[in-house]
PDB file of N, CA and C in Angstrom:
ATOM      1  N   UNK A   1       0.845  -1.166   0.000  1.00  0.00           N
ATOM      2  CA  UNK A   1       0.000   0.000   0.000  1.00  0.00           C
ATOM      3  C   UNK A   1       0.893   1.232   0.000  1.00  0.00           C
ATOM      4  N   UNK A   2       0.561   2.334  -0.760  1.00  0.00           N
ATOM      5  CA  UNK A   2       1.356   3.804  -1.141  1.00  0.00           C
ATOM      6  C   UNK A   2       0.353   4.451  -0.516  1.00  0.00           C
ATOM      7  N   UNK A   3       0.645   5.463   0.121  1.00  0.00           N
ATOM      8  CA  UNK A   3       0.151   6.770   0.575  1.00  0.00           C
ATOM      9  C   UNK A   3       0.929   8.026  -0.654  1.00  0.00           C
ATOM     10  N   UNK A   4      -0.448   8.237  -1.640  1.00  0.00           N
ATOM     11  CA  UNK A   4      -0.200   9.564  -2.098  1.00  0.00           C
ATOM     12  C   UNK A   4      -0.360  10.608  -1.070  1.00  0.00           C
ATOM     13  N   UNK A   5       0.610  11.706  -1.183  1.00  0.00           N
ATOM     14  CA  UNK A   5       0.896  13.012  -0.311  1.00  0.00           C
ATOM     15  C   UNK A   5      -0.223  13.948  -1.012  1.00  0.00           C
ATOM     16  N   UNK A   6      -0.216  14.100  -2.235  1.00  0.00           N
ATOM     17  CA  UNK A   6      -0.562  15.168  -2.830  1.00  0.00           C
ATOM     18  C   UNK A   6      -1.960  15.217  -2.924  1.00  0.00           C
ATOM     19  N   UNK A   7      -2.810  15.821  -2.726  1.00  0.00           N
ATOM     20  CA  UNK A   7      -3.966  15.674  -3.058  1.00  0.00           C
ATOM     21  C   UNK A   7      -4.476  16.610  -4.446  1.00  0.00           C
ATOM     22  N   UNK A   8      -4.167  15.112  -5.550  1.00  0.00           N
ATOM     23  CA  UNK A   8      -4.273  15.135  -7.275  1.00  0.00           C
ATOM     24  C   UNK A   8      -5.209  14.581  -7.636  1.00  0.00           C
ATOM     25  N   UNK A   9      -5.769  13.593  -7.351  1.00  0.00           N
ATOM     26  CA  UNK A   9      -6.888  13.461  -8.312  1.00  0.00           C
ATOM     27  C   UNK A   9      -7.590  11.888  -7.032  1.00  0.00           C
ATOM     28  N   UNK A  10      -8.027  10.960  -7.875  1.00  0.00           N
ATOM     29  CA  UNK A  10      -9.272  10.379  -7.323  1.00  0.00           C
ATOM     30  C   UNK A  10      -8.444   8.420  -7.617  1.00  0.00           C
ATOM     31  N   UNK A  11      -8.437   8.526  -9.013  1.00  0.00           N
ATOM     32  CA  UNK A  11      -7.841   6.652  -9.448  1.00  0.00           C
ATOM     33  C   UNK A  11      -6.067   6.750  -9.858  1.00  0.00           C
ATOM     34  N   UNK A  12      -5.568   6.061  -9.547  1.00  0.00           N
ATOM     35  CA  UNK A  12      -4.195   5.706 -10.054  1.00  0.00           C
ATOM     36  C   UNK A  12      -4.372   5.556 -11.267  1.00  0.00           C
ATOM     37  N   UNK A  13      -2.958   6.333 -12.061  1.00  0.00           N
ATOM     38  CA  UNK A  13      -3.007   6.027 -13.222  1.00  0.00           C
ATOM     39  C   UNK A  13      -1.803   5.429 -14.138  1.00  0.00           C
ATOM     40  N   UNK A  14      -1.219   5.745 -13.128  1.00  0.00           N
ATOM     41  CA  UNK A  14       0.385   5.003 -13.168  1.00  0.00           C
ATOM     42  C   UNK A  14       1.634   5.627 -12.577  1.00  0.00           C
ATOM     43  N   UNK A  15       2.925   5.614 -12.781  1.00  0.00           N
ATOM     44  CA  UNK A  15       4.079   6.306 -12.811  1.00  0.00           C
ATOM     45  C   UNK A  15       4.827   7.074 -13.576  1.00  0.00           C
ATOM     46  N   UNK A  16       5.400   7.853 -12.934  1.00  0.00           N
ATOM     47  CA  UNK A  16       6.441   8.667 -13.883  1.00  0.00           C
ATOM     48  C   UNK A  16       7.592   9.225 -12.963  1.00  0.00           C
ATOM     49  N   UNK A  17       8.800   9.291 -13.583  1.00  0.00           N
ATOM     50  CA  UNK A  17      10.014   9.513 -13.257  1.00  0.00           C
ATOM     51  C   UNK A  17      11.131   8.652 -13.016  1.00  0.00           C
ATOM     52  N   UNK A  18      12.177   8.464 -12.853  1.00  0.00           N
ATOM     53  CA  UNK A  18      12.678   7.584 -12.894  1.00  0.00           C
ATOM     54  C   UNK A  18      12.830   6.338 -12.023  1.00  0.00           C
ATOM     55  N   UNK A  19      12.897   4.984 -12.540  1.00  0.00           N
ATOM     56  CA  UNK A  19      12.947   4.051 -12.089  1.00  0.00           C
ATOM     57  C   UNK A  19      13.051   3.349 -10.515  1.00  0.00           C
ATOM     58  N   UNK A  20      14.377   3.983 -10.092  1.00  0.00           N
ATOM     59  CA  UNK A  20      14.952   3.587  -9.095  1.00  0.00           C
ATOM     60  C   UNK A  20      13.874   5.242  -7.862  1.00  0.00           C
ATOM     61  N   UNK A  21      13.105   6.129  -8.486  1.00  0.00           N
ATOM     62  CA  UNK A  21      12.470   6.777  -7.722  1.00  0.00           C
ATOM     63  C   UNK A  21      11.189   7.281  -8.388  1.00  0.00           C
ATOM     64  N   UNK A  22      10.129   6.026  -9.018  1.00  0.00           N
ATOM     65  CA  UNK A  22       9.025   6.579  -9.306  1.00  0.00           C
ATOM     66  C   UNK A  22       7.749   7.422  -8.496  1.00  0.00           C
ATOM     67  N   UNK A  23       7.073   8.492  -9.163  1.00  0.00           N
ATOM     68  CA  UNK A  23       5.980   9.062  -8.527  1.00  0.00           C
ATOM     69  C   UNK A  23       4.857   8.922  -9.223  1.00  0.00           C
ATOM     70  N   UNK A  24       4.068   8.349  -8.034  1.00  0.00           N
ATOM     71  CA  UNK A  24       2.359   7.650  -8.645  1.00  0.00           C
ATOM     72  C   UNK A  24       2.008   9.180  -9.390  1.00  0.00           C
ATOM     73  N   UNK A  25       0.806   8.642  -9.905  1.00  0.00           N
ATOM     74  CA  UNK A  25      -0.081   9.631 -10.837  1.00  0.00           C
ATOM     75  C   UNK A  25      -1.018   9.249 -10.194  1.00  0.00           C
ATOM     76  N   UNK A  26      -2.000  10.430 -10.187  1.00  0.00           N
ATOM     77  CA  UNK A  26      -3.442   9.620  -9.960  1.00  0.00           C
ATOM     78  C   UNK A  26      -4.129  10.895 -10.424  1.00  0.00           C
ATOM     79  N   UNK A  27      -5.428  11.094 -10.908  1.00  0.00           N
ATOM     80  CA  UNK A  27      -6.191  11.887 -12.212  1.00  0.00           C
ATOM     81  C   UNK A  27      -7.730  11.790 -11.439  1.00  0.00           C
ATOM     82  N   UNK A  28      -8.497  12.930 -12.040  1.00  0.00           N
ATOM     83  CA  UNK A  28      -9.595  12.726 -11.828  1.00  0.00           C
ATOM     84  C   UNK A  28     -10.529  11.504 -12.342  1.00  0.00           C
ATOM     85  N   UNK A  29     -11.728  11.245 -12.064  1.00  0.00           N
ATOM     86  CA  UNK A  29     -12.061  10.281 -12.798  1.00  0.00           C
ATOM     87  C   UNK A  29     -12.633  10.070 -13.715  1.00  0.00           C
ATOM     88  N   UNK A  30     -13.171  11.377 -14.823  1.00  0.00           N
ATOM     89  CA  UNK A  30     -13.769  11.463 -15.819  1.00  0.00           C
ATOM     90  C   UNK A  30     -12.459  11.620 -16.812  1.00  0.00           C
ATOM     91  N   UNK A  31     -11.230  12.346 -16.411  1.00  0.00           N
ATOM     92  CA  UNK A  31      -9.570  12.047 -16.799  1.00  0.00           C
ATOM     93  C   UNK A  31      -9.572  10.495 -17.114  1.00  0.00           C
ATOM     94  N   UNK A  32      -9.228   9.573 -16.016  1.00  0.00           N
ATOM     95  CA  UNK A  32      -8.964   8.504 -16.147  1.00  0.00           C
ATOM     96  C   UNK A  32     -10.181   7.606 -17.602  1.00  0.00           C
ATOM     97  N   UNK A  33     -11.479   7.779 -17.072  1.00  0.00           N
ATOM     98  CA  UNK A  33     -12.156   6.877 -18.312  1.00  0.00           C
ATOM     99  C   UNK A  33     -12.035   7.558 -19.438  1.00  0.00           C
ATOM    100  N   UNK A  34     -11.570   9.258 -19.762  1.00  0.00           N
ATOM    101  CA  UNK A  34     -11.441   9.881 -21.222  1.00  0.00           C
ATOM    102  C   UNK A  34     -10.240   8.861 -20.937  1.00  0.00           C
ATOM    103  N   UNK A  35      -9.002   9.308 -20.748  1.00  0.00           N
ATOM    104  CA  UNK A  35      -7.600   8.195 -21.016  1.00  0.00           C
ATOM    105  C   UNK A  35      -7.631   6.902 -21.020  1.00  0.00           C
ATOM    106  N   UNK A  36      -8.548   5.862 -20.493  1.00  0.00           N
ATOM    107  CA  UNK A  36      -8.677   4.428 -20.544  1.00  0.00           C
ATOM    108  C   UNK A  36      -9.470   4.264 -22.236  1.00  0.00           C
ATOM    109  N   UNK A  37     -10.214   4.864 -22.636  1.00  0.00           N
ATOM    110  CA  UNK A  37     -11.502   4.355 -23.522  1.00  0.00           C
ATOM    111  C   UNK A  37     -10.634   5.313 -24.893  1.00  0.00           C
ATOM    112  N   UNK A  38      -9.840   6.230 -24.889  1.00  0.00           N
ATOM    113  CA  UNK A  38      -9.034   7.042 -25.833  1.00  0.00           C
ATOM    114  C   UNK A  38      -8.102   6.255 -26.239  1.00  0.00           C
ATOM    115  N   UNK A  39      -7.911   5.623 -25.676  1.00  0.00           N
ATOM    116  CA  UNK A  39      -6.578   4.720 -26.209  1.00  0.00           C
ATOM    117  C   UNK A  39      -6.934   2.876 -26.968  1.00  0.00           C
ATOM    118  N   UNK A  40      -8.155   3.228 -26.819  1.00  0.00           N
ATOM    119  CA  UNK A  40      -8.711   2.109 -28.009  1.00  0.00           C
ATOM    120  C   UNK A  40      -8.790   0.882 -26.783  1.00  0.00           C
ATOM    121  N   UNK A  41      -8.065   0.832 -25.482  1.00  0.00           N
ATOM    122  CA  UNK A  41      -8.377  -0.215 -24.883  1.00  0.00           C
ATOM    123  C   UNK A  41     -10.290  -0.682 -25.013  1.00  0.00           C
ATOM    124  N   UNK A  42     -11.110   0.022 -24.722  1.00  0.00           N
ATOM    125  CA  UNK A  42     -12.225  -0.700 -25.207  1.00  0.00           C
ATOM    126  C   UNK A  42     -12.747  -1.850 -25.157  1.00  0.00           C
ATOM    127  N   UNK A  43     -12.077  -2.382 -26.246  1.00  0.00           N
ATOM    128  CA  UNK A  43     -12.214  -3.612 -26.871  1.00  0.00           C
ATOM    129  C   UNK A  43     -11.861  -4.709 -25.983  1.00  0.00           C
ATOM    130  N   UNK A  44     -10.693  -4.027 -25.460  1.00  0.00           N
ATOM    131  CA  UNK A  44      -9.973  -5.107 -24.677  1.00  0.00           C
ATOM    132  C   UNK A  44     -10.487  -5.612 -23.475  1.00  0.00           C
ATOM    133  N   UNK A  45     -11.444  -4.120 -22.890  1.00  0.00           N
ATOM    134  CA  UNK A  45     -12.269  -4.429 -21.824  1.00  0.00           C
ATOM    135  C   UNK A  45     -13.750  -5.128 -21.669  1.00  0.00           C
ATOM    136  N   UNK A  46     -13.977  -5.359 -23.184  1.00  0.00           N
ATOM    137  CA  UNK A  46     -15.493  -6.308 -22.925  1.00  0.00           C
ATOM    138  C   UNK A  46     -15.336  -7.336 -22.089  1.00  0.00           C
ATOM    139  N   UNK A  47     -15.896  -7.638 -21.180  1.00  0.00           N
ATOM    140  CA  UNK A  47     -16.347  -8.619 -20.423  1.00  0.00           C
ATOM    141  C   UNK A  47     -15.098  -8.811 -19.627  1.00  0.00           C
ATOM    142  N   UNK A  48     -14.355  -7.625 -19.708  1.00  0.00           N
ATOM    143  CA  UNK A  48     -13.003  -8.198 -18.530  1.00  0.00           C
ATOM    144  C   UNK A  48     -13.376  -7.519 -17.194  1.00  0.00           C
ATOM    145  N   UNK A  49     -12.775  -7.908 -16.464  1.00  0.00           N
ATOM    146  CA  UNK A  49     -12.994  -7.468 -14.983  1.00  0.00           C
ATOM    147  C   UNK A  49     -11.945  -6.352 -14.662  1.00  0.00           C
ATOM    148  N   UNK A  50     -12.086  -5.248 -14.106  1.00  0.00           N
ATOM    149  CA  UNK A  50     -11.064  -3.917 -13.921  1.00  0.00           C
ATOM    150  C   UNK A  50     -11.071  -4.087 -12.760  1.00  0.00           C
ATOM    151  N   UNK A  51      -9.820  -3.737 -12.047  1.00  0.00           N
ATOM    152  CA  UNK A  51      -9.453  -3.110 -10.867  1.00  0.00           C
ATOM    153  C   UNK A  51      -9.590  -1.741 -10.821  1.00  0.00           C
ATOM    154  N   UNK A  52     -10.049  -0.889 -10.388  1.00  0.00           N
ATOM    155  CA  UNK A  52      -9.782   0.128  -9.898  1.00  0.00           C
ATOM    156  C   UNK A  52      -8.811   0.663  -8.564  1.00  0.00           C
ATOM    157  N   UNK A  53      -7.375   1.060  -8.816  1.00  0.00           N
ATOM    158  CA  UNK A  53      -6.742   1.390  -7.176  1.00  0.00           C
ATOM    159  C   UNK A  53      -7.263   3.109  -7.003  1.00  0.00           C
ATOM    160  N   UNK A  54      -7.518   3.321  -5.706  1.00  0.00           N
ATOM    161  CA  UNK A  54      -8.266   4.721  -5.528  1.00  0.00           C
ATOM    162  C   UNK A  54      -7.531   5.196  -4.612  1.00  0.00           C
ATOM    163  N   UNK A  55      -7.265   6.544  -4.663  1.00  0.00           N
ATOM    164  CA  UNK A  55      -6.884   6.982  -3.595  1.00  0.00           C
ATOM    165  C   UNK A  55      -7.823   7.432  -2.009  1.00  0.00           C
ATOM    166  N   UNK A  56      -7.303   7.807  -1.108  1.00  0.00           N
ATOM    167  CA  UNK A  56      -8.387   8.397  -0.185  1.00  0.00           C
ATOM    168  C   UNK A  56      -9.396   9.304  -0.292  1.00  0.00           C
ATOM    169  N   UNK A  57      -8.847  10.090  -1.370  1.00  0.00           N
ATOM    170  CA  UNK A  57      -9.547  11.351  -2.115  1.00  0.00           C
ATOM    171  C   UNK A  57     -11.013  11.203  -2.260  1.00  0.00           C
ATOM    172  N   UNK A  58     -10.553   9.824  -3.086  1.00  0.00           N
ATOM    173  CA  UNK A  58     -11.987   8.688  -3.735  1.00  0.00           C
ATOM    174  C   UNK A  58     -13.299   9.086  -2.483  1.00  0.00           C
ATOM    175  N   UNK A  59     -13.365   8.521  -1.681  1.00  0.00           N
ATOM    176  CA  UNK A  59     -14.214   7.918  -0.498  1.00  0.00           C
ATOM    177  C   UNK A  59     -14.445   8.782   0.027  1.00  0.00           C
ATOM    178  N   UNK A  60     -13.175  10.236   0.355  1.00  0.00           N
ATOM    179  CA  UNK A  60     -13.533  11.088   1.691  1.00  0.00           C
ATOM    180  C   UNK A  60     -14.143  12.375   0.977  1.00  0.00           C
ATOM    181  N   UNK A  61     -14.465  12.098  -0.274  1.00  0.00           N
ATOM    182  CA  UNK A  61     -14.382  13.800  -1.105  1.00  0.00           C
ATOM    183  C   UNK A  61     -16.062  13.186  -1.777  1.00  0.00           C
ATOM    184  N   UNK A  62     -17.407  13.359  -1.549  1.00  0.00           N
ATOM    185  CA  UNK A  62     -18.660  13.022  -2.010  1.00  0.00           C
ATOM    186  C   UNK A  62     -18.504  13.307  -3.685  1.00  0.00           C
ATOM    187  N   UNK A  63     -18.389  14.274  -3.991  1.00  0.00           N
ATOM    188  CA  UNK A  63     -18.133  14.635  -5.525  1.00  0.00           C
ATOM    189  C   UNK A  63     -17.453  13.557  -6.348  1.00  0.00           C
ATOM    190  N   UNK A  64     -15.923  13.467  -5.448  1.00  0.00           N
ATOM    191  CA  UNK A  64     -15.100  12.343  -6.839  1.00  0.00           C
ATOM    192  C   UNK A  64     -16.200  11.074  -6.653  1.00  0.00           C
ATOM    193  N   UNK A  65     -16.369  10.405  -5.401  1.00  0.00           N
ATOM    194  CA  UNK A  65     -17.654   9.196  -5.335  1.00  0.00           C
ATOM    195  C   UNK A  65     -18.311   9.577  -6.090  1.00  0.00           C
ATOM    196  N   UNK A  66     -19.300  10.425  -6.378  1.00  0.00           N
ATOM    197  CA  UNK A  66     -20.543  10.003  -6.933  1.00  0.00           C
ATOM    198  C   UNK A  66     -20.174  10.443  -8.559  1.00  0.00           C
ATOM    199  N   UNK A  67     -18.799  10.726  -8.872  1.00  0.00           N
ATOM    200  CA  UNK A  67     -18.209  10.574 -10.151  1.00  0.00           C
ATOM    201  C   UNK A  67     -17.814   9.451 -11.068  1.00  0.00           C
ATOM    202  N   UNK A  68     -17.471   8.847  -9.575  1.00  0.00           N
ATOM    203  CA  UNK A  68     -17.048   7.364  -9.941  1.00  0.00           C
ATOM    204  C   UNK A  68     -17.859   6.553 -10.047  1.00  0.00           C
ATOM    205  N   UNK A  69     -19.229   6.822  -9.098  1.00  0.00           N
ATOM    206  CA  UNK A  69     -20.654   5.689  -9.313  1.00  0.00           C
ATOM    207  C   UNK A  69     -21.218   6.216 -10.414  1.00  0.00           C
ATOM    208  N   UNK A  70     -21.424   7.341 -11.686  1.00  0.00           N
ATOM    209  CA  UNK A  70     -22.035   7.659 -12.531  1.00  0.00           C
ATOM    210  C   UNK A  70     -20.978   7.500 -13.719  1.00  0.00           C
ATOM    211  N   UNK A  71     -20.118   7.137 -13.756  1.00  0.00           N
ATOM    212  CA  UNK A  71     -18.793   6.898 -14.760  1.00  0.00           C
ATOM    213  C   UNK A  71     -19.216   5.428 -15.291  1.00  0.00           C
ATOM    214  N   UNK A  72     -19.511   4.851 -14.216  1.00  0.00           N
ATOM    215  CA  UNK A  72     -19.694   3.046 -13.962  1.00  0.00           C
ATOM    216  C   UNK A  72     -20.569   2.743 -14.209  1.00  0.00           C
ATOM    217  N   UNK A  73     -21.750   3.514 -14.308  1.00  0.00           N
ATOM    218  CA  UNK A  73     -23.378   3.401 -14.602  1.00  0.00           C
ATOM    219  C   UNK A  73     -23.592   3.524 -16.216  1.00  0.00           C
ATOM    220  N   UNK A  74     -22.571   4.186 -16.542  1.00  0.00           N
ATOM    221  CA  UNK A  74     -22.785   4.670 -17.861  1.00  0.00           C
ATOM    222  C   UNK A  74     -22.804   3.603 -19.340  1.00  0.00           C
TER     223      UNK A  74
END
């Protein structure tokens, strides 16, 4: 488990910087499904099962939640 410091956004979206000292990303969540579904994954996701990793942001902030339950509904 990572504790993001920064308070950036809502889902992990990956890393950046170098190797031996990467820093998480994490994006809002209408960010994250434009960047997941833009990149043609799609396809790849019929009938697959997603993880979502969330930050605290997620849960303690009502807005990013009910972003994330109407993202998922859609």
């Amino acid at each position: 488990m990572e504790t993001i410091k920064e308070e950036q956004g809502d889902l992990f979206a990956g890393e950046e910087g170098p190797q031996t000292k990467p820093r998480s990303i994490a994006v809002k969540v209408d960010q994250f499904f434009s960047l997941l579904f833009a990149s043609k994954m799609d396809d790849l996701l019929k009938g697959a099962m997603v993880v979502l990793l969330t930050c605290g942001w997620l849960v303690e902030h009502k807005q990013s939640f009910q972003d994330l339950h109407s993202s998922l509904c859609r």
